[in-house]
N, C-alpha and C. Protein backbone atom coordinates (compact mmCIF):
# COMPACT_ATOMS: atom_id res chain seq x y z
N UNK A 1 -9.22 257.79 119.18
CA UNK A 1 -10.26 257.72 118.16
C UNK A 1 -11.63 257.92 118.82
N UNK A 2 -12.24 258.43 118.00
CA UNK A 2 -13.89 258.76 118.61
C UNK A 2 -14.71 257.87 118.98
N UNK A 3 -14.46 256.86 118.45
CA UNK A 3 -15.52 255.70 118.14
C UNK A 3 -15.00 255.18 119.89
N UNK A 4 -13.93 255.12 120.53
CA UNK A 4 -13.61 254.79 121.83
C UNK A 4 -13.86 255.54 122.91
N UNK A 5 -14.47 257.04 122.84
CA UNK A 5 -14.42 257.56 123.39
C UNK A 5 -16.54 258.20 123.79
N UNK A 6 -16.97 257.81 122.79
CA UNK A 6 -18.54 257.52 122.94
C UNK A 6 -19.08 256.15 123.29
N UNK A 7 -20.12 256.56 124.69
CA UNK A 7 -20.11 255.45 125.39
C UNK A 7 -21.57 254.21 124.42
N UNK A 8 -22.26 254.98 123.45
CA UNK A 8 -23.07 254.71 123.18
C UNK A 8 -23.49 255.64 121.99
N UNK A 9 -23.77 254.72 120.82
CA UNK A 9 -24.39 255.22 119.40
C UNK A 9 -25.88 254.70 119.30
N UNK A 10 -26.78 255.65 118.11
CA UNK A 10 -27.39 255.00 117.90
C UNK A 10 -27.89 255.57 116.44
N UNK A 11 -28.46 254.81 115.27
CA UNK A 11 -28.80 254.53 114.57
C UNK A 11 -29.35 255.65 113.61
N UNK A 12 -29.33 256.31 112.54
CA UNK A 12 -30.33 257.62 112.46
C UNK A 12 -31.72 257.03 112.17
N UNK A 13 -32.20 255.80 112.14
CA UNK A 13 -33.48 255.22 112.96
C UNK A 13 -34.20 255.47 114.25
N UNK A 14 -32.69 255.27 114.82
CA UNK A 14 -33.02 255.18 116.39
C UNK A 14 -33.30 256.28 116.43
N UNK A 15 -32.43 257.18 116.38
CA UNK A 15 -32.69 259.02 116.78
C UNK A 15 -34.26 259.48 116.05
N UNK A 16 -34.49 259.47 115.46
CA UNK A 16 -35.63 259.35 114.71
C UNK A 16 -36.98 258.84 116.03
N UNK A 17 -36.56 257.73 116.07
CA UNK A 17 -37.72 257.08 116.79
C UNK A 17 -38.22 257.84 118.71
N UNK A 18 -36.35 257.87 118.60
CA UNK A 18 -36.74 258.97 120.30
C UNK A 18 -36.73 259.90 120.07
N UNK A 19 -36.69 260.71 118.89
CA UNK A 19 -37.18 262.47 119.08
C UNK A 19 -38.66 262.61 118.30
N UNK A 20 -39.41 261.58 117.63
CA UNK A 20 -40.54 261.23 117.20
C UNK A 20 -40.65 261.93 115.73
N UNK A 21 -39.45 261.86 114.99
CA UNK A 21 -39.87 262.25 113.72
C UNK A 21 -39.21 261.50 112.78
N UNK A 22 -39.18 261.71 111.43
CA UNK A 22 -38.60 260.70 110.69
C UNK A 22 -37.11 261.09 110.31
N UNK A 23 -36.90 259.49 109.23
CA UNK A 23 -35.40 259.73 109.32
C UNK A 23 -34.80 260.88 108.28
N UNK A 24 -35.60 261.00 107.57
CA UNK A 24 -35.56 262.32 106.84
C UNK A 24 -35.24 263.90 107.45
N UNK A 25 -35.95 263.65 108.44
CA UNK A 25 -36.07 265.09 109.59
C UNK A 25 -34.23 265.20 110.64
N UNK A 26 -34.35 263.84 110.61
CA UNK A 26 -32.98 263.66 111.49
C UNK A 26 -32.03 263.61 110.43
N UNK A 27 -31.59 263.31 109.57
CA UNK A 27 -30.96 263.72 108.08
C UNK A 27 -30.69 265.52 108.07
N UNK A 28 -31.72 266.47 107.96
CA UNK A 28 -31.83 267.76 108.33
C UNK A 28 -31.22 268.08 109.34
N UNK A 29 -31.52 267.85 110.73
CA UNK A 29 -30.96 268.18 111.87
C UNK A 29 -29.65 268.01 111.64
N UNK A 30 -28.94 266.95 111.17
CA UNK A 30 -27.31 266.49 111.19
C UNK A 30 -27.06 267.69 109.81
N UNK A 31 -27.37 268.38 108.88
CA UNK A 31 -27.51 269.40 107.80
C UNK A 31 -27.32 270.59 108.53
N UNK A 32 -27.95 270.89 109.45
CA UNK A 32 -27.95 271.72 110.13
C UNK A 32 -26.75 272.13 111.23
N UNK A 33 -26.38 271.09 111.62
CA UNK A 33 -25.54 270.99 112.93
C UNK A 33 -26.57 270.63 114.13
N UNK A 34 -27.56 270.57 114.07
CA UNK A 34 -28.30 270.54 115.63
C UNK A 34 -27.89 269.18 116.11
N UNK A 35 -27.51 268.29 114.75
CA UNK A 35 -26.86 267.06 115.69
C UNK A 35 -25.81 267.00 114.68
N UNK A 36 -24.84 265.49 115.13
CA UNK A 36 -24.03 265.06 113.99
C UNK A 36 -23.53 263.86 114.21
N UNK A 37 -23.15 263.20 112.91
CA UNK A 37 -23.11 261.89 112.97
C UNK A 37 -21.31 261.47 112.55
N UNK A 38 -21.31 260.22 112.57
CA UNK A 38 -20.15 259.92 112.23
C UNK A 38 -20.34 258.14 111.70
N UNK A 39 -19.05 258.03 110.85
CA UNK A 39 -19.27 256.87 110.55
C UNK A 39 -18.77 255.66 111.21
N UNK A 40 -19.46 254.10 111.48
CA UNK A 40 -19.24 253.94 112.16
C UNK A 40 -19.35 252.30 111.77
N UNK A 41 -18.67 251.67 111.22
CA UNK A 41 -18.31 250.81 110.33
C UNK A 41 -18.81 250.72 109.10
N UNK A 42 -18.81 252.07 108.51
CA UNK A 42 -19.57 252.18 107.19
C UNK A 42 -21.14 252.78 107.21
N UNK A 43 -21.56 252.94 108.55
CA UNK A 43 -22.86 253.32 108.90
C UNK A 43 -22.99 254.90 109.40
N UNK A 44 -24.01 255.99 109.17
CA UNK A 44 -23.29 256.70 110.02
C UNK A 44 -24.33 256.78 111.23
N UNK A 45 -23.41 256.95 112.38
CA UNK A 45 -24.47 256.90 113.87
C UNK A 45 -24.19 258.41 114.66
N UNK A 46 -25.25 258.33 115.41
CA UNK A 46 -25.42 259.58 116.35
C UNK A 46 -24.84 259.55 117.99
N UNK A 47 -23.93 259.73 118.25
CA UNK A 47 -23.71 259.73 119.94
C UNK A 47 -24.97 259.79 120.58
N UNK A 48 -24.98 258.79 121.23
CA UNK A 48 -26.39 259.17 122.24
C UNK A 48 -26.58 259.88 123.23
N UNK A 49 -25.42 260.09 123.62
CA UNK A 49 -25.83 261.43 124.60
C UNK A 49 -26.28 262.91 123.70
N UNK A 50 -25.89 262.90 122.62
CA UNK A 50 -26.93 264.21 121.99
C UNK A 50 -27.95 264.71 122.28
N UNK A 51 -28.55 263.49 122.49
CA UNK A 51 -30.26 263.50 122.56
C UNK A 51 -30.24 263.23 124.71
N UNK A 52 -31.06 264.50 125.04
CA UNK A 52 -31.02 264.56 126.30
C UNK A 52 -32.67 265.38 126.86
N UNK A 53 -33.35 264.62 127.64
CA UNK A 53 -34.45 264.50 127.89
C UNK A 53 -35.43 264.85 126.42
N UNK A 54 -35.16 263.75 125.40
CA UNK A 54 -35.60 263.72 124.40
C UNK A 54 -35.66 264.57 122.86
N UNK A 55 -34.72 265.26 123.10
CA UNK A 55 -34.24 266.72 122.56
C UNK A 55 -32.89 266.76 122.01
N UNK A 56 -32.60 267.49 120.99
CA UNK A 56 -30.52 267.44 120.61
C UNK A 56 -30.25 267.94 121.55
N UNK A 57 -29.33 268.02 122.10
CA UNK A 57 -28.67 269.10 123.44
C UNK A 57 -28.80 270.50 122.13
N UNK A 58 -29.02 271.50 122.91
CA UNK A 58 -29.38 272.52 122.67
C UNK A 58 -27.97 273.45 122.31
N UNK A 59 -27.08 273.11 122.88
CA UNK A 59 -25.64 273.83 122.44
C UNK A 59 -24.81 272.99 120.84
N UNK A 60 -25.23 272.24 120.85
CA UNK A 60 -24.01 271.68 120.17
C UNK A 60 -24.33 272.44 118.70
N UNK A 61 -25.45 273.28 118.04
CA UNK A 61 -25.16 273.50 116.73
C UNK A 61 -24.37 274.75 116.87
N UNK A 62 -24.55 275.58 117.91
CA UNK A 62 -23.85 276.88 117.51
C UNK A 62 -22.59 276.71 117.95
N UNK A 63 -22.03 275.42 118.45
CA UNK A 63 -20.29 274.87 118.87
C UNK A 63 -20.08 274.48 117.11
N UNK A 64 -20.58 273.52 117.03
CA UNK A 64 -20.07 273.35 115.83
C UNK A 64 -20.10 274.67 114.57
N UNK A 65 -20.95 275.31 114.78
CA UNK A 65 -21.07 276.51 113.69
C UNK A 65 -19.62 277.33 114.21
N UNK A 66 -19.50 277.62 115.13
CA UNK A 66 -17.78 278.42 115.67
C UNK A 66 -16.62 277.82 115.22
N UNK A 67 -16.83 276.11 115.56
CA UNK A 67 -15.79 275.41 114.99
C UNK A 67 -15.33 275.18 113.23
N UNK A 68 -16.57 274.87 112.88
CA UNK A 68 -16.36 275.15 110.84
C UNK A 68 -15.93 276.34 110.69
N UNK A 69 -16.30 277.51 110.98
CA UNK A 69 -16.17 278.90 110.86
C UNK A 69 -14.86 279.11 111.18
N UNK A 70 -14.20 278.60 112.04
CA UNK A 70 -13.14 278.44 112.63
C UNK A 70 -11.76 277.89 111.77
N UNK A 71 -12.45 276.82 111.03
CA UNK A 71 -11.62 276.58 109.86
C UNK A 71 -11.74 274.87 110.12
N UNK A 72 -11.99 274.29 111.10
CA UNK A 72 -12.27 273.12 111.13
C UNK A 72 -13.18 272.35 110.27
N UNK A 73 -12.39 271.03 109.69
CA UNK A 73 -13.49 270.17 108.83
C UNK A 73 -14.45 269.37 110.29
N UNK A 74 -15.57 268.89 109.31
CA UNK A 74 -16.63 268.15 110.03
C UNK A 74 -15.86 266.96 111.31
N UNK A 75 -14.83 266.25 110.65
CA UNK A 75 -14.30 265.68 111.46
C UNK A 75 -13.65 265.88 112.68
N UNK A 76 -12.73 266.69 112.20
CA UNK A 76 -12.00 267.51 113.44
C UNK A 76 -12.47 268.09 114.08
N UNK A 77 -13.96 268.56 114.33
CA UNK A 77 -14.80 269.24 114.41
C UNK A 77 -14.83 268.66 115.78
N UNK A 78 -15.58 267.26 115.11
CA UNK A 78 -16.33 266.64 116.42
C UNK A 78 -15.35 265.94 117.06
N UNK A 79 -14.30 265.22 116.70
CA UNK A 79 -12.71 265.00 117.42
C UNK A 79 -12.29 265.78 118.48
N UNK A 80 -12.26 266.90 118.25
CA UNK A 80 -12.22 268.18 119.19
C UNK A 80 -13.23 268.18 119.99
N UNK A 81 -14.39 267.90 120.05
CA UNK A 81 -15.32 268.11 121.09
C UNK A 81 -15.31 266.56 122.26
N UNK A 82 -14.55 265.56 121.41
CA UNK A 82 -14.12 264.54 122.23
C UNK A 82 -13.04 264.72 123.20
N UNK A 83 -12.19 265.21 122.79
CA UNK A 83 -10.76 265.20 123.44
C UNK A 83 -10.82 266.20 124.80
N UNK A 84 -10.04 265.84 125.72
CA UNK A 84 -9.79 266.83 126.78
C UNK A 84 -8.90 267.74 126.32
N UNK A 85 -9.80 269.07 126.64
CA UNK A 85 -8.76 270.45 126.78
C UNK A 85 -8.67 270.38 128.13
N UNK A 86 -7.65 271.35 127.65
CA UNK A 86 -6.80 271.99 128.70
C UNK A 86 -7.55 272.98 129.54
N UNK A 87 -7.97 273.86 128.75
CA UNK A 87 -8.28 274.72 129.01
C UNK A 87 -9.44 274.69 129.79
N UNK A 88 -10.61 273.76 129.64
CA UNK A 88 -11.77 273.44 130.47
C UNK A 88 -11.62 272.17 131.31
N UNK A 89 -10.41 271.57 131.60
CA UNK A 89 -9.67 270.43 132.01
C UNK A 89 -10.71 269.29 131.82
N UNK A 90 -11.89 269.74 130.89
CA UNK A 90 -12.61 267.94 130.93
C UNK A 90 -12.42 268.17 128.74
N UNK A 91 -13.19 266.76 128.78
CA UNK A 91 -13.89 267.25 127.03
C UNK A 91 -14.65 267.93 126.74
N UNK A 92 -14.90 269.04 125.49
CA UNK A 92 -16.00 269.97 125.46
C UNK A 92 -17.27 269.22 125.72
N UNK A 93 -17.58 268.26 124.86
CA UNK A 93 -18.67 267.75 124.96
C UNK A 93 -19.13 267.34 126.46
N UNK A 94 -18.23 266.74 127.44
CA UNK A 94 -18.91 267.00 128.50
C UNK A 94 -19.25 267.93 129.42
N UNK A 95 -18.43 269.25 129.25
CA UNK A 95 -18.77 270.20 129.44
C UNK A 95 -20.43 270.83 128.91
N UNK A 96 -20.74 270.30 127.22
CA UNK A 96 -21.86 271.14 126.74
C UNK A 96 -22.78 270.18 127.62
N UNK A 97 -22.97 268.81 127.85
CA UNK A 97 -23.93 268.28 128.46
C UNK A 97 -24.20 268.73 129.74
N UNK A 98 -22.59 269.35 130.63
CA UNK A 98 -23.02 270.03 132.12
C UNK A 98 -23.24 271.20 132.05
N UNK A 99 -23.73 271.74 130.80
CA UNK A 99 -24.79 273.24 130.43
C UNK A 99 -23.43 274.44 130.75
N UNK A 100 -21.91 273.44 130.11
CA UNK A 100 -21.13 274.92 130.19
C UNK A 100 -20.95 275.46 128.99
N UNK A 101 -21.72 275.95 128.00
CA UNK A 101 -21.54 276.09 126.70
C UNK A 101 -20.65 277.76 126.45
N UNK A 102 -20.76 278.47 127.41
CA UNK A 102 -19.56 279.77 127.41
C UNK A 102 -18.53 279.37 127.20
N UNK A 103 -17.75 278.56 128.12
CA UNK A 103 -16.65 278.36 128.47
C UNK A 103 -16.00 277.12 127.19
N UNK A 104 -17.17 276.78 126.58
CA UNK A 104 -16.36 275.55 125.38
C UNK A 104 -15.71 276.79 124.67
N UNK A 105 -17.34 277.39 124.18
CA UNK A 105 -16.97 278.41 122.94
C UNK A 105 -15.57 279.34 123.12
N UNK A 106 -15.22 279.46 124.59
CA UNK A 106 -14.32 280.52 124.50
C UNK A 106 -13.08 279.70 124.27
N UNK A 107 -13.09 278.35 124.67
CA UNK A 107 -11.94 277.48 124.30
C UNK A 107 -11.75 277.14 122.67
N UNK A 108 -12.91 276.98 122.18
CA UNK A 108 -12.65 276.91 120.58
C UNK A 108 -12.62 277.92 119.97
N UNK A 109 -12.28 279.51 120.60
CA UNK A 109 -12.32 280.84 119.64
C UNK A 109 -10.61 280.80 120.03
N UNK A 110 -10.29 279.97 120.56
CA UNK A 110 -8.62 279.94 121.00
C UNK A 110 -7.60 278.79 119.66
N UNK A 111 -8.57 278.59 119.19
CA UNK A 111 -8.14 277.67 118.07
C UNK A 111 -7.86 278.62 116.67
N UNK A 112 -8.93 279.62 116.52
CA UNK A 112 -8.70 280.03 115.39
C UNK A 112 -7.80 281.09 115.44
């Protein structure tokens, strides 16, 4: 499950408060894909590693735009970016944080 596998959430307050705009704006961003949330005893929260030297990580909307496109719902979406592939032998997501964003995408064009 996801919720075990993120070391740290935070709030769409919180995200708000460290990227300096409101929660309305961070509402948009998760609309967008530039971030995304999940629910998280009824709340929905943001992985905190998203946000990296104050910023969404810069890969994750056009991963997720491949993955919906792909045929994946929102959930499975981001489930998938938790889990270890094979194919990049870590999780995507830690891959997009170590700036390998080629090598996710070519692992999730193997899905569809």
């Amino acid at each position: 499950m996801i919720t075990d596998k993120v070391d740290a959430w935070l709030t769409i307050d919180e995200v708000a408060d460290l990227l300096g705009i409101s929660s309305g704006k961070v509402r948009r961003l998760i609309d967008e894909h530039i971030l995304f949330s999940y629910k998280v005893e009824k709340e929905p929260m943001v992985p905190a590693n998203l946000i990296v030297d104050g910023e969404p990580l810069s890969s994750i909307r056009g991963t997720m735009i491949l993955l919906l496109d792909l045929g994946l719902s929102l959930q499975d979406a981001i489930t998938w970016l938790y889990e270890v592939n094979d194919e990049l032998g870590t999780e995507p997501i830690s891959a997009l944080l170590a700036g390998h964003k080629a090598p996710v995408r070519r692992a999730a064009q193997g899905l569809g």
